[in-house]
PDB file of N, CA and C in Angstrom:
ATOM      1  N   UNK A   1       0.845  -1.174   0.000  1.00  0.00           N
ATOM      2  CA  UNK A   1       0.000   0.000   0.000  1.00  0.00           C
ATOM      3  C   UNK A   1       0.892   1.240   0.000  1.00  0.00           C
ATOM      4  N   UNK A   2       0.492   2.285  -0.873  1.00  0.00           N
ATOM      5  CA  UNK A   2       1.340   3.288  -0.844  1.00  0.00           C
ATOM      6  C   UNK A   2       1.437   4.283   0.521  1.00  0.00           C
ATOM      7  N   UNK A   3       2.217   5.024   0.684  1.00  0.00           N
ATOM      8  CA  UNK A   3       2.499   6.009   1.912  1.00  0.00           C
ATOM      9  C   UNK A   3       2.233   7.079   1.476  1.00  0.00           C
ATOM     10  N   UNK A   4       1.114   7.953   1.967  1.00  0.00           N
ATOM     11  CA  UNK A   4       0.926   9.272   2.013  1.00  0.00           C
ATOM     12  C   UNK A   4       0.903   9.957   2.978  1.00  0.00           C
ATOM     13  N   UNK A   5       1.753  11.346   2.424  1.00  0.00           N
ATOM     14  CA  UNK A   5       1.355  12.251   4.302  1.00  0.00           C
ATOM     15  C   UNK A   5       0.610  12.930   4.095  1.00  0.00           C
ATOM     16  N   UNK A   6      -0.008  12.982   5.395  1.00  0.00           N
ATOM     17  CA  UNK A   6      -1.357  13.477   6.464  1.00  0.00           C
ATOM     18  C   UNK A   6      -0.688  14.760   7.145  1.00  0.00           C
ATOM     19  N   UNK A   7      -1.100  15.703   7.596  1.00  0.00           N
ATOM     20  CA  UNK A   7      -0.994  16.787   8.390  1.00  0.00           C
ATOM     21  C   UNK A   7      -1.777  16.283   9.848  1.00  0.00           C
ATOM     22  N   UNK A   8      -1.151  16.242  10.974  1.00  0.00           N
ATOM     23  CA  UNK A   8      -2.457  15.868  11.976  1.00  0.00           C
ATOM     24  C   UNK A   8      -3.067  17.336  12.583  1.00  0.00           C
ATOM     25  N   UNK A   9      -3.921  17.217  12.829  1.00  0.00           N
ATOM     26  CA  UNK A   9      -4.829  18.443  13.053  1.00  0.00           C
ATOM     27  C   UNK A   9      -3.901  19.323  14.401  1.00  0.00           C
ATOM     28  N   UNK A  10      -3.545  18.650  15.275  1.00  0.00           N
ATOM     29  CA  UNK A  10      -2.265  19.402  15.890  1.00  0.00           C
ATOM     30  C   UNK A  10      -1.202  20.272  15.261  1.00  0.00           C
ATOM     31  N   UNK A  11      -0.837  19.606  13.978  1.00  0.00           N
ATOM     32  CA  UNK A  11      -0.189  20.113  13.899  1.00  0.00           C
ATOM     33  C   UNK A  11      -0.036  20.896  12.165  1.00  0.00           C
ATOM     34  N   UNK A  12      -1.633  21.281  12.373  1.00  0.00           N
ATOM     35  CA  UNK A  12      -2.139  21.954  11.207  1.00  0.00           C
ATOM     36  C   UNK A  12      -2.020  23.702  11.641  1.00  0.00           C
ATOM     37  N   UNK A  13      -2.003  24.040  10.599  1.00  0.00           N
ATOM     38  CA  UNK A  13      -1.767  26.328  10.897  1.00  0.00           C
ATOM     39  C   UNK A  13      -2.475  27.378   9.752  1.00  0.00           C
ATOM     40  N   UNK A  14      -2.859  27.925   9.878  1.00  0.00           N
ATOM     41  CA  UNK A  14      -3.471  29.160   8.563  1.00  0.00           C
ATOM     42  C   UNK A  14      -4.684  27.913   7.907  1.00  0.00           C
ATOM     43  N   UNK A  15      -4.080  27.990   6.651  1.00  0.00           N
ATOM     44  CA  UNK A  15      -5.707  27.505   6.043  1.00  0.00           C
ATOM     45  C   UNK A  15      -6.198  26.172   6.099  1.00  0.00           C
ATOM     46  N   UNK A  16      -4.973  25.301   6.319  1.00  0.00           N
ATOM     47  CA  UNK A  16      -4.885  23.799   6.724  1.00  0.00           C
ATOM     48  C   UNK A  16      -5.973  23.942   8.019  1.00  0.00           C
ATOM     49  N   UNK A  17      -5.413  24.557   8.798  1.00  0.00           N
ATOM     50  CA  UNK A  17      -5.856  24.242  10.261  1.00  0.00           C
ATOM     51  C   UNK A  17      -7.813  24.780  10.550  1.00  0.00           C
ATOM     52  N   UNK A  18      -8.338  26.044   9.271  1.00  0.00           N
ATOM     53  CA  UNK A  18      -9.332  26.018   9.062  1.00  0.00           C
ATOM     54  C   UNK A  18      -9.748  25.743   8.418  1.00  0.00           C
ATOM     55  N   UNK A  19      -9.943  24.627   7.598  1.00  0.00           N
ATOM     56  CA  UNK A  19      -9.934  23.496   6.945  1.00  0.00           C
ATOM     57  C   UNK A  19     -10.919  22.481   7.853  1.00  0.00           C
ATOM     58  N   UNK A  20      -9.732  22.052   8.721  1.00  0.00           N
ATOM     59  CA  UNK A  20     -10.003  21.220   9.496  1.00  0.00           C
ATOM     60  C   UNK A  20     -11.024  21.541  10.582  1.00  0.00           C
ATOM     61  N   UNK A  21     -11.086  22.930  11.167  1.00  0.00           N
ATOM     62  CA  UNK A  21     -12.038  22.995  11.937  1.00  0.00           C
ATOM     63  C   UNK A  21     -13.293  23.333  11.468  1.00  0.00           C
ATOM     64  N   UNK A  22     -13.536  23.245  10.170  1.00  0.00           N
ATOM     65  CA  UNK A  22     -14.702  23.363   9.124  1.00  0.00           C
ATOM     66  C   UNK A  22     -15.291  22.092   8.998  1.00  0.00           C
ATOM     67  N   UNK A  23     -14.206  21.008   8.908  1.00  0.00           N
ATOM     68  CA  UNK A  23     -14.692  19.802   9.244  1.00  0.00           C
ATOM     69  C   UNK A  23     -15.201  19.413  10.364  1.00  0.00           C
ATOM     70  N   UNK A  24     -14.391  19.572  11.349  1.00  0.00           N
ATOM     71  CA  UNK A  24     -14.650  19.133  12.802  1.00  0.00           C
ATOM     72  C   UNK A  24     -16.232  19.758  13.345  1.00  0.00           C
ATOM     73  N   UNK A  25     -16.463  20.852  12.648  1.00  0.00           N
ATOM     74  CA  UNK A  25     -18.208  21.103  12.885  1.00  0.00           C
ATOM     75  C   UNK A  25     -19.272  20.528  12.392  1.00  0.00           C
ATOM     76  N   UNK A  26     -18.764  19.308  11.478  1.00  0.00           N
ATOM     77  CA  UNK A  26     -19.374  18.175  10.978  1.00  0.00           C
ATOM     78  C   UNK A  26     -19.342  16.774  11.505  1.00  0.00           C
ATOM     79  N   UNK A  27     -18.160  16.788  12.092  1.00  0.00           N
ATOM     80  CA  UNK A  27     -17.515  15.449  12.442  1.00  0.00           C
ATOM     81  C   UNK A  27     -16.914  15.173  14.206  1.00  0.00           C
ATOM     82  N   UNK A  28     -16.521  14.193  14.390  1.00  0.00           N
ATOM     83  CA  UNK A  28     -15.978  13.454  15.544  1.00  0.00           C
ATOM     84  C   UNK A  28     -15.154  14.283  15.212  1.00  0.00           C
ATOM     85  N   UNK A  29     -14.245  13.565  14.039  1.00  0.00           N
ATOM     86  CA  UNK A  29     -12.664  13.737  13.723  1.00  0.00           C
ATOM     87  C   UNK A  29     -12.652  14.046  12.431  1.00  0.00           C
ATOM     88  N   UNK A  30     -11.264  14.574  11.998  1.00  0.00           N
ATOM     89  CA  UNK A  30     -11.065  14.367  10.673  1.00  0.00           C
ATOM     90  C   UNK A  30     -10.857  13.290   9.928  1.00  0.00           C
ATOM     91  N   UNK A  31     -11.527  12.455   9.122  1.00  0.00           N
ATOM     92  CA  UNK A  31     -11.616  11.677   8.213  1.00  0.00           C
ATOM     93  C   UNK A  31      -9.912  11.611   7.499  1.00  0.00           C
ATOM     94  N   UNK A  32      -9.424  10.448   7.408  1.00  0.00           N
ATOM     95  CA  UNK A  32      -8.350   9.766   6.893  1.00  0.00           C
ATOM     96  C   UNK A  32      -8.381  10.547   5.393  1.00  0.00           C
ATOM     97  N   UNK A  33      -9.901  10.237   4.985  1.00  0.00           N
ATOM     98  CA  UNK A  33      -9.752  10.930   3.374  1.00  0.00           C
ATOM     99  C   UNK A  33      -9.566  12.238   3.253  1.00  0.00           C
ATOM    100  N   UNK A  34      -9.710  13.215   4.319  1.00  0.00           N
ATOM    101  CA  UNK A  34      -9.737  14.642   4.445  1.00  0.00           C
ATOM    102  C   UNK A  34      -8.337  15.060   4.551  1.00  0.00           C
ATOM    103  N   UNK A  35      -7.491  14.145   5.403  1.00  0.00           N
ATOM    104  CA  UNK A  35      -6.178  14.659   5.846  1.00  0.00           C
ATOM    105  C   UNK A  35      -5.247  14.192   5.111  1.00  0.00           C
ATOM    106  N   UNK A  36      -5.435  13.070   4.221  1.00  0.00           N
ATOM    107  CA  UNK A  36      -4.496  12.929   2.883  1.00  0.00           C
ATOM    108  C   UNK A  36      -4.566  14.228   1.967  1.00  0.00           C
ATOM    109  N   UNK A  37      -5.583  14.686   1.954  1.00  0.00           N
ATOM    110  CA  UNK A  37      -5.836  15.890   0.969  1.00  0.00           C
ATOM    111  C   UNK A  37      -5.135  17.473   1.734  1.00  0.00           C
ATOM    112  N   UNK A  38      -4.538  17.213   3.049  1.00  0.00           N
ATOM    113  CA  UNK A  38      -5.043  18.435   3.816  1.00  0.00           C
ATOM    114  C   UNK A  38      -3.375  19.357   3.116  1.00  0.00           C
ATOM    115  N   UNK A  39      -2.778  18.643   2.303  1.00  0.00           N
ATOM    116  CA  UNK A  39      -1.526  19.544   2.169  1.00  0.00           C
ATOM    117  C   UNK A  39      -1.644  20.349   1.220  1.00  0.00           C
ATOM    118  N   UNK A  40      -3.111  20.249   0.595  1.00  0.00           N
ATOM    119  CA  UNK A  40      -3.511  20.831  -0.705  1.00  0.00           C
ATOM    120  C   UNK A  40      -4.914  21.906  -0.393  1.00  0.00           C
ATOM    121  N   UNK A  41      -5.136  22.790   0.503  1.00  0.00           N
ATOM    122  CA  UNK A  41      -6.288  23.244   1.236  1.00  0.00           C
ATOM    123  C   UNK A  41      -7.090  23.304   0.161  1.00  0.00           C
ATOM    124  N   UNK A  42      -6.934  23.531  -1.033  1.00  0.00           N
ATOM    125  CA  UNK A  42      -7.984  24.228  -2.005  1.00  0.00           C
ATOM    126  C   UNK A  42      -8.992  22.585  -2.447  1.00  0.00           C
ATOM    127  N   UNK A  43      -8.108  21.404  -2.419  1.00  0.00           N
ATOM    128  CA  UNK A  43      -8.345  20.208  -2.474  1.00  0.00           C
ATOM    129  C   UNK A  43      -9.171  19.768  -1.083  1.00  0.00           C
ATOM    130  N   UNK A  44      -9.067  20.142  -0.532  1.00  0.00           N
ATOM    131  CA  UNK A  44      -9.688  19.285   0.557  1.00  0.00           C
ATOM    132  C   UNK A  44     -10.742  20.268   1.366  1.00  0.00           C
ATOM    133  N   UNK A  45     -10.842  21.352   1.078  1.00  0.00           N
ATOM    134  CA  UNK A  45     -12.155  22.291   0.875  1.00  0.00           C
ATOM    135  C   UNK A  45     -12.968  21.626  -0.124  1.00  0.00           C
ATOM    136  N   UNK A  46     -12.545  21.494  -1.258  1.00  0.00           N
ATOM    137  CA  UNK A  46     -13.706  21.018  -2.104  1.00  0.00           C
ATOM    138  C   UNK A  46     -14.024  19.619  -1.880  1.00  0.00           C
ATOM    139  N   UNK A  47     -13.548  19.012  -1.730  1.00  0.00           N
ATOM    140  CA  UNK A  47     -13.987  17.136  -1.161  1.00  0.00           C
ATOM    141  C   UNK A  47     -14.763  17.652  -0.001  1.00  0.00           C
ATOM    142  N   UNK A  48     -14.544  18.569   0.709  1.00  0.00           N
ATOM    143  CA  UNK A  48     -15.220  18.328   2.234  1.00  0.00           C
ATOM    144  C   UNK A  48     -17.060  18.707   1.677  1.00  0.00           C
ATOM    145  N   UNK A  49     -16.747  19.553   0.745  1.00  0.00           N
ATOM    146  CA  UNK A  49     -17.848  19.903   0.376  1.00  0.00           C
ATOM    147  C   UNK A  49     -18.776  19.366  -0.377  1.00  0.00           C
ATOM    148  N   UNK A  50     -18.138  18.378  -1.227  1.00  0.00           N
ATOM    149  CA  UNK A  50     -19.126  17.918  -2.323  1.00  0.00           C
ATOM    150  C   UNK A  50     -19.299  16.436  -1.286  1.00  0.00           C
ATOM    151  N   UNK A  51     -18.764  16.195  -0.124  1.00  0.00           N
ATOM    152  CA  UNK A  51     -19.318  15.089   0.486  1.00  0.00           C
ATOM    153  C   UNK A  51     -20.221  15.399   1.206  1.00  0.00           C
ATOM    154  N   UNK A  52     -19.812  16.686   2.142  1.00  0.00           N
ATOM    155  CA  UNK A  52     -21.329  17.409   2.560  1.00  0.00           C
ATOM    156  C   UNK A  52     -22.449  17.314   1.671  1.00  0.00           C
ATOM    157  N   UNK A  53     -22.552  17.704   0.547  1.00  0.00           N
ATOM    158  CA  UNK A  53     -23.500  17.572  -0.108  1.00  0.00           C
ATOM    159  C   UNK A  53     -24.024  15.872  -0.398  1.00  0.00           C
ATOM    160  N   UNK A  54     -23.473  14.977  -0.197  1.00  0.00           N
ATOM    161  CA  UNK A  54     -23.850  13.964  -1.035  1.00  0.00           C
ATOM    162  C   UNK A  54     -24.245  13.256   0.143  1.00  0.00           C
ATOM    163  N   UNK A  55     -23.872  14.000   1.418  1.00  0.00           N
ATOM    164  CA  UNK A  55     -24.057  12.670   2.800  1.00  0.00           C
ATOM    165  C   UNK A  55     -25.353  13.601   3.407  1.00  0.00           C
ATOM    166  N   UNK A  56     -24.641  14.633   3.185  1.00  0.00           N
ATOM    167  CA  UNK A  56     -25.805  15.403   3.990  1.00  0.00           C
ATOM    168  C   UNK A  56     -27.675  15.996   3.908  1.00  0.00           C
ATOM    169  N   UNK A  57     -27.191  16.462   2.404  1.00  0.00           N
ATOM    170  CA  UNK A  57     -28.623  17.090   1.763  1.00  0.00           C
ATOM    171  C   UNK A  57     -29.583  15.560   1.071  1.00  0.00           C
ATOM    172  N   UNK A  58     -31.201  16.640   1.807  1.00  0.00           N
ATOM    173  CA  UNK A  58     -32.227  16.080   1.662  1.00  0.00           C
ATOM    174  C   UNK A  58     -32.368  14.879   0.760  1.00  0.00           C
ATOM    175  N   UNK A  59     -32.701  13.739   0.481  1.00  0.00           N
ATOM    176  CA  UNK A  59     -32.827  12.989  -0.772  1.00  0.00           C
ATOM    177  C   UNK A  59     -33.706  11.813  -0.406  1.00  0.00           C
ATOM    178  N   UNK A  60     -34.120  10.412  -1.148  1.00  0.00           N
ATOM    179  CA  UNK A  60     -35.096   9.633  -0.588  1.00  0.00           C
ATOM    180  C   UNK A  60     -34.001   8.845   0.077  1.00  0.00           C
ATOM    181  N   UNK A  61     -32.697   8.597   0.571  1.00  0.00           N
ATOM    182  CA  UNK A  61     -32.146   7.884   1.422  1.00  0.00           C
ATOM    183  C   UNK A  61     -32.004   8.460   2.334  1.00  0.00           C
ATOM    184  N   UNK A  62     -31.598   7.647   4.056  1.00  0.00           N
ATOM    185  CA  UNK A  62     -30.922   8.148   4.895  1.00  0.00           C
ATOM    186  C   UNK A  62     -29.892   8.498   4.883  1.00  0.00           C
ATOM    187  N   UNK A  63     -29.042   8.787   5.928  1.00  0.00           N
ATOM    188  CA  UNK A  63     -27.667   8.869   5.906  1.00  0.00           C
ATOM    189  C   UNK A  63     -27.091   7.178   6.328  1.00  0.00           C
ATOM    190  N   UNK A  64     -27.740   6.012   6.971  1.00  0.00           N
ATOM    191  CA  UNK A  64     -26.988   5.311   6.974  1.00  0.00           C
ATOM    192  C   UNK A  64     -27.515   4.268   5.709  1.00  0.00           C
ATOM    193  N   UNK A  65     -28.491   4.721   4.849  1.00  0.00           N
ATOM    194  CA  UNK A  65     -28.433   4.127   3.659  1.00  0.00           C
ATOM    195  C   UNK A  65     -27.429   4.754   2.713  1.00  0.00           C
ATOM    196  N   UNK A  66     -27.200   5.786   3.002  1.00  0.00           N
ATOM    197  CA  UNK A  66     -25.895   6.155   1.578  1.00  0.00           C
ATOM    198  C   UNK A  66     -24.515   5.460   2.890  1.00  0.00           C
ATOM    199  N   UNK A  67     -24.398   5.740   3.550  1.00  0.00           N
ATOM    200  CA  UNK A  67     -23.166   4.797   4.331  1.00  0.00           C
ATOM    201  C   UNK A  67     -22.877   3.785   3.655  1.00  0.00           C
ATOM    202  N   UNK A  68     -23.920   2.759   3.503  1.00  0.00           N
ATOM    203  CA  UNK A  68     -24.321   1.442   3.267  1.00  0.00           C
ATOM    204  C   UNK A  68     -23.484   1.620   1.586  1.00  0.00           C
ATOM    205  N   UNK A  69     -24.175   2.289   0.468  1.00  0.00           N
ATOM    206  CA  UNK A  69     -24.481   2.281  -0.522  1.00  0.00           C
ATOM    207  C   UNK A  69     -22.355   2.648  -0.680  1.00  0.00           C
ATOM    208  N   UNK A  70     -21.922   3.492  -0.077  1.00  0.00           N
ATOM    209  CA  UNK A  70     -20.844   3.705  -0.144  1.00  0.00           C
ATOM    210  C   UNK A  70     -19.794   2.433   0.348  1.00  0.00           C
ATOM    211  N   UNK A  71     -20.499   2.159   0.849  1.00  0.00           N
ATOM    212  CA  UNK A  71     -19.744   0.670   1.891  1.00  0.00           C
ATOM    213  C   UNK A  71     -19.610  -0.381   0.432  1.00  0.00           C
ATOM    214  N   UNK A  72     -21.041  -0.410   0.054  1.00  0.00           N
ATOM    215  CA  UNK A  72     -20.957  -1.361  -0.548  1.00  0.00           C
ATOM    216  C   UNK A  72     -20.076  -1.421  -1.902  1.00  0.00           C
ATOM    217  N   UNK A  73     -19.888   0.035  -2.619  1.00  0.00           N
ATOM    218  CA  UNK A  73     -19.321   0.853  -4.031  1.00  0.00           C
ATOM    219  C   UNK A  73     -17.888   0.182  -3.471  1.00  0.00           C
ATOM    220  N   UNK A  74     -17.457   0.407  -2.225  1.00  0.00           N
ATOM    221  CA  UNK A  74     -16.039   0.140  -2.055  1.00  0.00           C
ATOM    222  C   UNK A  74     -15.640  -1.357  -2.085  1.00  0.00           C
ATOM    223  N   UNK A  75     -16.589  -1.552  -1.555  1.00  0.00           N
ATOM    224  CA  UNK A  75     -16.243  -3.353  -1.403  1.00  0.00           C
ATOM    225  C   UNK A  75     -16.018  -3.627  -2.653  1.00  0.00           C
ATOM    226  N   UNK A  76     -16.811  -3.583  -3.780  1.00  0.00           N
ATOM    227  CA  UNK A  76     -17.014  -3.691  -4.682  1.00  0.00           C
ATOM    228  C   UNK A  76     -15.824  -3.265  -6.214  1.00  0.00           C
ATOM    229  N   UNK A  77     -15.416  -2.173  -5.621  1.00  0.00           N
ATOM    230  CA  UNK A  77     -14.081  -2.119  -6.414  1.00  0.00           C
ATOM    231  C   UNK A  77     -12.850  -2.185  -5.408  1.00  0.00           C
ATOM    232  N   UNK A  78     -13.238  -3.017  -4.743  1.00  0.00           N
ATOM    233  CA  UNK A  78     -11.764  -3.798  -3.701  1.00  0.00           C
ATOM    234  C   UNK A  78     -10.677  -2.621  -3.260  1.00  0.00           C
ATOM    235  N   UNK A  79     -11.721  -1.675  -2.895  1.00  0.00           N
ATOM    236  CA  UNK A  79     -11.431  -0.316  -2.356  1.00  0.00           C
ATOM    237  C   UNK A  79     -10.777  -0.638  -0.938  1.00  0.00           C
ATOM    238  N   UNK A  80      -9.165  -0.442  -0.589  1.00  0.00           N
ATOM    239  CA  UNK A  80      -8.596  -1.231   0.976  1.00  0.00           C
ATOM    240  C   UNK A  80      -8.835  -0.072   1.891  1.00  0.00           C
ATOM    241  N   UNK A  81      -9.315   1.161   1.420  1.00  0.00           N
ATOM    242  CA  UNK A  81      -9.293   1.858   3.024  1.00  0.00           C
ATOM    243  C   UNK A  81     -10.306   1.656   3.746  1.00  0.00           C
TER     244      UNK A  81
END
């Protein structure tokens, strides 16, 4: 599996670090997929967003039916994270 660096939210500053607390008003934590992206702010502003949109806004699923539906997309292309 390849090695990518992560910024950890400790030890994030300027736009990285509000980034992350843009997330964190959504979340537990920052997401693994958020903080691979976090060395690129303009990148990981827009992922945070178009997942907001896709997890969050109104539609005929829940949120733990798109979980599911995502669970399953990954399994499915032998997706390891």
């Amino acid at each position: 599996m390849a090695f990518v660096r992560t910024v950890q939210y400790e030890d994030a500053a300027g736009e990285m670090k509000d980034c992350y607390d843009a997330i964190l008003r959504h979340n537990l934590r920052v997401p693994n997929l958020h903080a691979v992206s976090a060395i690129r702010p303009e990148i990981m502003e827009t992922l945070a967003a178009h997942l907001r949109a896709v997890m969050s806004e109104r539609s005929g699923l829940t949120r733990a039916e798109k979980e599911m539906v995502a669970t399953v997309v990954s399994a499915l292309s032998k997706c390891q994270y």
